[in-house]
N, C-alpha and C. Protein backbone atom coordinates (compact mmCIF):
# COMPACT_ATOMS: atom_id res chain seq x y z
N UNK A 1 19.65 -24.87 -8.66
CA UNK A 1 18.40 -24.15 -8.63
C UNK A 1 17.91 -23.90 -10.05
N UNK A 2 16.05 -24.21 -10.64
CA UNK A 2 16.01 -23.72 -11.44
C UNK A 2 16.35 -22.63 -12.04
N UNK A 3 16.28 -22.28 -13.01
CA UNK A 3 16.32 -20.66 -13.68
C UNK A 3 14.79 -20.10 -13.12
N UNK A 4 13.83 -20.41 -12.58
CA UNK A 4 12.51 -20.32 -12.88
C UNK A 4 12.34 -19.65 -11.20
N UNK A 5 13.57 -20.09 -10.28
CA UNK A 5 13.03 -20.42 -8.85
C UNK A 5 14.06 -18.87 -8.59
N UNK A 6 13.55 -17.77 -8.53
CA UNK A 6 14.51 -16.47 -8.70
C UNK A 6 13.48 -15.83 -7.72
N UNK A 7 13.45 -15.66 -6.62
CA UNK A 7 12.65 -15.36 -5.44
C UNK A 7 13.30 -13.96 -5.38
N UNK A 8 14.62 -13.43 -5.20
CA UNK A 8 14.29 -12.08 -5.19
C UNK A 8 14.11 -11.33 -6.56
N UNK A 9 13.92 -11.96 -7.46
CA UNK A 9 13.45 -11.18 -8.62
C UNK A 9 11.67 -11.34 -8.38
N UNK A 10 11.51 -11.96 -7.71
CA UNK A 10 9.76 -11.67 -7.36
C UNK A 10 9.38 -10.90 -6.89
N UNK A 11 10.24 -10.73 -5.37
CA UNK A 11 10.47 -9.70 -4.18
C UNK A 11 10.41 -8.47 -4.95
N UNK A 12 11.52 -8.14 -5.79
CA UNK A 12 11.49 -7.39 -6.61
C UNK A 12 10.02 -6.74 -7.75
N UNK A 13 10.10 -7.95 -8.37
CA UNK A 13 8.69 -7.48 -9.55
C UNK A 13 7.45 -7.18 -8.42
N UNK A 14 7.37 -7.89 -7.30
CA UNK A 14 6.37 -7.36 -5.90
C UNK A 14 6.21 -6.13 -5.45
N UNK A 15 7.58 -5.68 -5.51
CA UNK A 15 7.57 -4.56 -4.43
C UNK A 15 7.06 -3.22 -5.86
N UNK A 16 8.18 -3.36 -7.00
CA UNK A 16 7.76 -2.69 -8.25
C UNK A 16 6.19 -2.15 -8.30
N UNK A 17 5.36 -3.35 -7.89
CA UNK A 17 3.99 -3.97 -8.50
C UNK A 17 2.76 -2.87 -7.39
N UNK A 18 3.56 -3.45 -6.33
CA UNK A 18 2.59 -2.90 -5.05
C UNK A 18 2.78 -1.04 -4.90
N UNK A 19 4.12 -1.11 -4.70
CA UNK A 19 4.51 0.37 -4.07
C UNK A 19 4.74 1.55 -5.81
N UNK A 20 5.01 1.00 -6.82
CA UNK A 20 4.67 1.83 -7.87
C UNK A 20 3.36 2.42 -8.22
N UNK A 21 2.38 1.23 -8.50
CA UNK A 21 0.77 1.87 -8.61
C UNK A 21 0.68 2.20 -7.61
N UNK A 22 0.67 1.92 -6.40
CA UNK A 22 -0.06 2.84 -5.22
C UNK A 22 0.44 4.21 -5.32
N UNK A 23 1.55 4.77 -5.36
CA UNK A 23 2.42 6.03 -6.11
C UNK A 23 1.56 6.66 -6.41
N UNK A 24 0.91 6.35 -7.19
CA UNK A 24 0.22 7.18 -8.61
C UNK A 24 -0.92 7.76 -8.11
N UNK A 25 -1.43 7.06 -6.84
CA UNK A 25 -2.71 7.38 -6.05
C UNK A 25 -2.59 8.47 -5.12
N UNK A 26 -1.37 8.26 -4.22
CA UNK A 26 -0.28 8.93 -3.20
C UNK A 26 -0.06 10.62 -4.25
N UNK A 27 0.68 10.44 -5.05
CA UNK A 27 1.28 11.50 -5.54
C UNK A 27 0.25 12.52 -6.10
N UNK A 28 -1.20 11.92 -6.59
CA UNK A 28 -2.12 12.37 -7.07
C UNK A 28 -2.70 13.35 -5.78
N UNK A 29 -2.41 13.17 -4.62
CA UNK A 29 -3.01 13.40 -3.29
C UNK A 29 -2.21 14.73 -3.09
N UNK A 30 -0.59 14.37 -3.51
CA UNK A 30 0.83 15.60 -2.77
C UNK A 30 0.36 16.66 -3.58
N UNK A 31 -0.22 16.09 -4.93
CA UNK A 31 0.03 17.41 -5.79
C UNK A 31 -1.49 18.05 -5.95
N UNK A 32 -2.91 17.06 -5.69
CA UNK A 32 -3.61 18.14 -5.63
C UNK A 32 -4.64 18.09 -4.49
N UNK A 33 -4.13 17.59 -3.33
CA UNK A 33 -5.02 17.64 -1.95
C UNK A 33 -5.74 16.79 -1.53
N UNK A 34 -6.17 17.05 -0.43
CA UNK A 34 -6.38 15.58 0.59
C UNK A 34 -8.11 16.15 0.88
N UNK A 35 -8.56 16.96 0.10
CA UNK A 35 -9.67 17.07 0.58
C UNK A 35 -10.93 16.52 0.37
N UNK A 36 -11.05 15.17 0.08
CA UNK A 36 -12.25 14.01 -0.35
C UNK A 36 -11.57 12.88 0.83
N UNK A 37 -10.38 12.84 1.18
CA UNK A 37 -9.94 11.95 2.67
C UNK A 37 -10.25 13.11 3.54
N UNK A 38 -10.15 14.13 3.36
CA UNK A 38 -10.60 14.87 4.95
C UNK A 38 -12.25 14.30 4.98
N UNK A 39 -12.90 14.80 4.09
CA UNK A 39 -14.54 14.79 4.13
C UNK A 39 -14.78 13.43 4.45
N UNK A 40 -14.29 12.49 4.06
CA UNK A 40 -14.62 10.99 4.36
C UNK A 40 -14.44 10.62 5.88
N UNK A 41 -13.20 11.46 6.54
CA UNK A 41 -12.44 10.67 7.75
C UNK A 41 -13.69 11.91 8.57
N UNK A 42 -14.11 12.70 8.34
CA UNK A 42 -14.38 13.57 9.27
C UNK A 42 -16.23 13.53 9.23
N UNK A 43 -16.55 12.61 8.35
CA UNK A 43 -17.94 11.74 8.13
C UNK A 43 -17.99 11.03 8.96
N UNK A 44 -17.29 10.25 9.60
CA UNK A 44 -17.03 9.29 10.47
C UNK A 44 -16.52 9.56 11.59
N UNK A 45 -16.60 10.68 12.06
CA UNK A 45 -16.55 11.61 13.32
C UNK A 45 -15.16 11.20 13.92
N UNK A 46 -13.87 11.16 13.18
CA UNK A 46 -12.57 11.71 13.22
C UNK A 46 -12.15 12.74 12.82
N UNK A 47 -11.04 13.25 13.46
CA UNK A 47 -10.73 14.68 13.57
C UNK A 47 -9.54 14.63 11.65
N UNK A 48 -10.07 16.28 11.11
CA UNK A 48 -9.26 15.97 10.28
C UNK A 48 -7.95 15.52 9.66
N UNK A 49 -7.05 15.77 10.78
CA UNK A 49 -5.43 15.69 10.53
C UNK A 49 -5.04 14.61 10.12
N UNK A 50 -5.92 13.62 10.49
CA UNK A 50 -5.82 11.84 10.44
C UNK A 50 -5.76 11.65 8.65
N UNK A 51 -6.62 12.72 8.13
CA UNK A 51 -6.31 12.40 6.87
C UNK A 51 -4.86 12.58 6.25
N UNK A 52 -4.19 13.44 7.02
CA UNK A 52 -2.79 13.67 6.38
C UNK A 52 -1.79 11.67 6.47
N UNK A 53 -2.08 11.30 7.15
CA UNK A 53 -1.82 10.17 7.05
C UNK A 53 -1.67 9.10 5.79
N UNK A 54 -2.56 9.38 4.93
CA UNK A 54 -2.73 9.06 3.75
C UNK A 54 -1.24 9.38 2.49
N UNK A 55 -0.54 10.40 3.24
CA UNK A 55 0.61 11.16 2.46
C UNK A 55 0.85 9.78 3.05
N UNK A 56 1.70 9.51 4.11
CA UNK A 56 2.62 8.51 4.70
C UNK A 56 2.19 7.10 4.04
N UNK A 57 1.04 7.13 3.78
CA UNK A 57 0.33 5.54 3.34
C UNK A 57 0.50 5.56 1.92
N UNK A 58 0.18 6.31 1.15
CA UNK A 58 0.43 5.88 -0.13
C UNK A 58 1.25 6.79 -1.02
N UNK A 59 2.10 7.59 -0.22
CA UNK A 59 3.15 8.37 -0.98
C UNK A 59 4.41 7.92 -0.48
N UNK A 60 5.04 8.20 0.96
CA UNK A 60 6.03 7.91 1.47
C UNK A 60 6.50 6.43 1.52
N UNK A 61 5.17 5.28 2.13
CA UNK A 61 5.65 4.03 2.26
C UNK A 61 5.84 3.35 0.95
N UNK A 62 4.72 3.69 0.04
CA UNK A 62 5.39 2.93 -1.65
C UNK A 62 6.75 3.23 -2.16
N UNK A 63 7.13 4.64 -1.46
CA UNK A 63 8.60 4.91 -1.78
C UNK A 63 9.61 3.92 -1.22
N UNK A 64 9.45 3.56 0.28
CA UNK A 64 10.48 3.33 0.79
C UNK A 64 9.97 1.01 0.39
N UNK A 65 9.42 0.68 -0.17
CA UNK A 65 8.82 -0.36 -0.67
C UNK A 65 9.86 0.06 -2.12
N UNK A 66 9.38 0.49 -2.69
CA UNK A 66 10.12 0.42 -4.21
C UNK A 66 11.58 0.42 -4.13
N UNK A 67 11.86 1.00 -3.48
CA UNK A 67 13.53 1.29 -3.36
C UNK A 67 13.70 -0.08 -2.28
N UNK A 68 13.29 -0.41 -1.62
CA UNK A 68 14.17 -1.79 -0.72
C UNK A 68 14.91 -0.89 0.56
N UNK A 69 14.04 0.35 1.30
CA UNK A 69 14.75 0.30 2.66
C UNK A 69 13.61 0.33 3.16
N UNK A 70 14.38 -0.27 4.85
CA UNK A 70 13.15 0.17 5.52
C UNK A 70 11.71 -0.78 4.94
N UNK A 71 11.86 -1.67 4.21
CA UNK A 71 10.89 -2.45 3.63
C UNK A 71 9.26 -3.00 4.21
N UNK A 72 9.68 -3.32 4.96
CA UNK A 72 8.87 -4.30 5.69
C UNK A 72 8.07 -3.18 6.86
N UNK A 73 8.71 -1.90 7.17
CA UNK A 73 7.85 -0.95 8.03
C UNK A 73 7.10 0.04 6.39
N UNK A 74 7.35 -0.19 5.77
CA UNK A 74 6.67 0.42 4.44
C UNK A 74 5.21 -0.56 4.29
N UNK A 75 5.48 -1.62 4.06
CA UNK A 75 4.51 -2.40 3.53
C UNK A 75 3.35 -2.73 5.03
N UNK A 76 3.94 -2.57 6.15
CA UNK A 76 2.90 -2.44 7.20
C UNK A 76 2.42 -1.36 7.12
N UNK A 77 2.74 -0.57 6.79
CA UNK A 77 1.90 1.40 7.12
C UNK A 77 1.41 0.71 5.45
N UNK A 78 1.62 0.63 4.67
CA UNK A 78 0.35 0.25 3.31
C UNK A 78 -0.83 -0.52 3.76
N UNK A 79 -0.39 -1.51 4.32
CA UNK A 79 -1.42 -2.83 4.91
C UNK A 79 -2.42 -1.91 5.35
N UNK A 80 -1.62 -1.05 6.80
CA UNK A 80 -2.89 -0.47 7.75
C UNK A 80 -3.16 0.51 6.93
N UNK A 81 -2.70 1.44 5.94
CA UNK A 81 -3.49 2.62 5.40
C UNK A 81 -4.65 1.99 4.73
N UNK A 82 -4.55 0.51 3.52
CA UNK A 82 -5.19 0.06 3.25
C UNK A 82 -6.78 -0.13 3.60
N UNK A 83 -6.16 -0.88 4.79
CA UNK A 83 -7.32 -1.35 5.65
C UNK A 83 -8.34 -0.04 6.13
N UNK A 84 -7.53 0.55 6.86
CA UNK A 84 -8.23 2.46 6.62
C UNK A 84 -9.09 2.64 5.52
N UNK A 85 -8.48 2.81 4.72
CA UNK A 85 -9.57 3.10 3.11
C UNK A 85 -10.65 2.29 3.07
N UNK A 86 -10.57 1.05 3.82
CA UNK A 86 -11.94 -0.12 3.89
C UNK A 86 -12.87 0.58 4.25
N UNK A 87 -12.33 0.80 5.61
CA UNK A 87 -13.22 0.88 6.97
C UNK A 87 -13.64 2.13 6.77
N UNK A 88 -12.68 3.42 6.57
CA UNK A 88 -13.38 4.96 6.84
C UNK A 88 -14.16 5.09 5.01
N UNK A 89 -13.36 4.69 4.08
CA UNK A 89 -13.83 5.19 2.72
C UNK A 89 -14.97 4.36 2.16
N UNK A 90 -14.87 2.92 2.33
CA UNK A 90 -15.37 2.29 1.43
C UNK A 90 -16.42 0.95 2.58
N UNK A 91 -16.74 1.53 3.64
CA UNK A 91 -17.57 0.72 4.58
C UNK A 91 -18.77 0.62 3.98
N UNK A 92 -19.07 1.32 3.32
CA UNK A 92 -20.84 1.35 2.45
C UNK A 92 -20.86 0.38 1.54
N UNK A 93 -19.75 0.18 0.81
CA UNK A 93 -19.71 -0.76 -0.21
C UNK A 93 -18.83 -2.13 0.14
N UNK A 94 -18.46 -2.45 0.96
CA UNK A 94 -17.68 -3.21 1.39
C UNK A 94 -18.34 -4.61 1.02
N UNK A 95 -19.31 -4.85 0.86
CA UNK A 95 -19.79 -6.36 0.58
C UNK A 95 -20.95 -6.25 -0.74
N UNK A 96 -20.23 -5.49 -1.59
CA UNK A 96 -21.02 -5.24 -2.69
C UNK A 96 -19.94 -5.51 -3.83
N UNK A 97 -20.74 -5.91 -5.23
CA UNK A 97 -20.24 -5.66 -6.56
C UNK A 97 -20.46 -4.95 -7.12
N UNK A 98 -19.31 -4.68 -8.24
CA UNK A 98 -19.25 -3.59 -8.70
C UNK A 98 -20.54 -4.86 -10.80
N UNK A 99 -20.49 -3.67 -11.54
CA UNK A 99 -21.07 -3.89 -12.85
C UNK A 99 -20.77 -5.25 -13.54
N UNK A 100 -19.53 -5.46 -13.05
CA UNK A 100 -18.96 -6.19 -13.82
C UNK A 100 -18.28 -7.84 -12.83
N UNK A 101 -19.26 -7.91 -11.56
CA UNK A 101 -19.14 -9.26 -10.78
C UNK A 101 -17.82 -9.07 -9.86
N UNK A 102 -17.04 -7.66 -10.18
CA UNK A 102 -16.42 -7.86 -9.44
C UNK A 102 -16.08 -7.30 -7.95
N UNK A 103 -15.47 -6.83 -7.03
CA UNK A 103 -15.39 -6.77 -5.34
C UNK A 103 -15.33 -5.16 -5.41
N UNK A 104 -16.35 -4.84 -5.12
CA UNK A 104 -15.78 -3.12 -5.07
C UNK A 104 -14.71 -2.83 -4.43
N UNK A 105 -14.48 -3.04 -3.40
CA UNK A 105 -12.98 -2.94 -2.59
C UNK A 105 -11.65 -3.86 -2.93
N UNK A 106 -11.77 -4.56 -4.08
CA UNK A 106 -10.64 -5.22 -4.42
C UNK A 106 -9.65 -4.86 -5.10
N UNK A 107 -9.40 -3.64 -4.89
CA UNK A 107 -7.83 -2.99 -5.52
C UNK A 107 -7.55 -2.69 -4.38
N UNK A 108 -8.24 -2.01 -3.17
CA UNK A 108 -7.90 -1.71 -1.81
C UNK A 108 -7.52 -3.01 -1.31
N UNK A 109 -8.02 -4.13 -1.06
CA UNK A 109 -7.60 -5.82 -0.63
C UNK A 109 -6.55 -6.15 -1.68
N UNK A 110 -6.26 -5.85 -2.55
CA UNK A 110 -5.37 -6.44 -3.34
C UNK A 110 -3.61 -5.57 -3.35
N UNK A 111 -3.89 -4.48 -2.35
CA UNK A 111 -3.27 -3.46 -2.39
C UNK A 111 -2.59 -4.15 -0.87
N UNK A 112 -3.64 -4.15 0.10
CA UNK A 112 -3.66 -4.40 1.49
C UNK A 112 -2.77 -5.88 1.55
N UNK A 113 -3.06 -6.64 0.86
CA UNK A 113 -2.55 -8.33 0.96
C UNK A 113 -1.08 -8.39 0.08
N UNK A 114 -0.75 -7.59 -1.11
CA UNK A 114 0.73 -7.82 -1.50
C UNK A 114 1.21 -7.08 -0.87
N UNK A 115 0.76 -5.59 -0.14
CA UNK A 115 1.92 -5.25 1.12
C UNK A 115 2.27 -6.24 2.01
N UNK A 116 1.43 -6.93 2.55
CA UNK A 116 1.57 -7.51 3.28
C UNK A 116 2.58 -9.44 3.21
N UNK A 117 2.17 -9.43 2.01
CA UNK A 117 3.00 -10.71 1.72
C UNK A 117 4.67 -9.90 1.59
N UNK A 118 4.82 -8.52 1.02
CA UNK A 118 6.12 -8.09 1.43
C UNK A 118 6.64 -7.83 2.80
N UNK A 119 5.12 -7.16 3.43
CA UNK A 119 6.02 -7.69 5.20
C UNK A 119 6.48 -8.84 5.77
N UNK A 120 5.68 -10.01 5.03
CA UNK A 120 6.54 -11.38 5.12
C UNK A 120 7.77 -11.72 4.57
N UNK A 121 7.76 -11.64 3.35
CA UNK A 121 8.53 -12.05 2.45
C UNK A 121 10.21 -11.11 2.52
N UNK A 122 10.07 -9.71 2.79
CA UNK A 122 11.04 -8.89 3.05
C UNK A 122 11.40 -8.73 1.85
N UNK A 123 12.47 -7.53 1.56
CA UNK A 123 12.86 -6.85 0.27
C UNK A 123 13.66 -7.83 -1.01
N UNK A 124 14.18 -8.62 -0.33
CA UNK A 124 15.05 -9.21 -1.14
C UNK A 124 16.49 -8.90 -1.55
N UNK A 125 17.80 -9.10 -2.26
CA UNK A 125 19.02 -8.60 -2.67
C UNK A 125 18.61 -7.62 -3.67
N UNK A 126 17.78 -7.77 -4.46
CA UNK A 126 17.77 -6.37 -5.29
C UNK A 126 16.89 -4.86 -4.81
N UNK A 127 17.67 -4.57 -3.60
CA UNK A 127 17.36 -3.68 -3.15
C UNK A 127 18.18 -2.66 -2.12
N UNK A 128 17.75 -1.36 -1.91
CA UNK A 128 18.69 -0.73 -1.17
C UNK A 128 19.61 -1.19 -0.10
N UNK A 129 18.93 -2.00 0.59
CA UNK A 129 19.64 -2.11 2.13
C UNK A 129 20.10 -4.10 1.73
N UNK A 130 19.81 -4.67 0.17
CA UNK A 130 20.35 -5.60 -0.44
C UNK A 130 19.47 -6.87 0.59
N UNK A 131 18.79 -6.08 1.40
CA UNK A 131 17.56 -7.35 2.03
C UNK A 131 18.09 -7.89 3.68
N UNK A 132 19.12 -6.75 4.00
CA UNK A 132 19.53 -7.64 5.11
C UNK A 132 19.19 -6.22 6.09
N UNK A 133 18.88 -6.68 7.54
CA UNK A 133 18.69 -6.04 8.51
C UNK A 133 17.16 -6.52 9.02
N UNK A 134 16.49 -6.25 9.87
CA UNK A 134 15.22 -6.35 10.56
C UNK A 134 14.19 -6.09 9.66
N UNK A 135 14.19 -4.61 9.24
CA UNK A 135 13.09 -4.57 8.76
C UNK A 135 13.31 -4.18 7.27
N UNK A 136 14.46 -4.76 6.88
CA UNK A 136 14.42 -4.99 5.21
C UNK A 136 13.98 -7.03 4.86
């Protein structure tokens, strides 16, 4: 095998990539409130609690993504929180550019699609549960 062809060190720099920055979004939420996802989800004539969901989507599942358990049910609850943020947050702008040519929603799609290549791809050996079981 090349030196070059190191697939769970991708798995790895992937999961790092996806479930670390999303963190930063998540944790920004634990520590100072969910109340711009309540107003958004409850614009759209859902009940508020649905916003607490957002803890599980981008605090809890990037956790259990970074660390390698439970992998692959992490990176599906990202996918669908993702997709959420489309549809309830960012439906107004959804087929618009931003200043600079680029996708207004493309950190949310770019967020949504490497979870999701980790629900394919699975955790890999450098990780908690070392990549073996169902949903690692």
């Amino acid at each position: 095998m090349s030196p070059f062809q190191k697939n769970d060190i991708a798995k790895l720099l992937l999961r790092i990539t996806c479930g670390g920055i999303l963190l930063f979004h998540g944790s920004h939420k634990v520590f100072n409130g969910l109340q711009h996802v309540k107003d958004m989800v409850t614009a759209v004539g859902l009940p508020e609690f649905i916003a607490y969901g957002n803890y599980v989507g981008e605090y809890f599942a990037p956790i259990l993504v970074i660390i390698g358990f439970k992998t692959r049910i992490g990176a599906l609850i990202i996918a669908f929180n993702m997709l959420l943020t489309i549809l309830i947050g960012h439906r107004d702008i959804m087929f618009q550019r931003n200043d600079f040519g680029g996708w207004m929603i493309e950190t949310n799609v770019l967020y949504m699609m490497t979870a999701l290549v980790i629900f394919f791809a699975g955790a890999g050996k450098y990780s908690l549960s070392k990549g073996e079981g169902k949903w690692d």
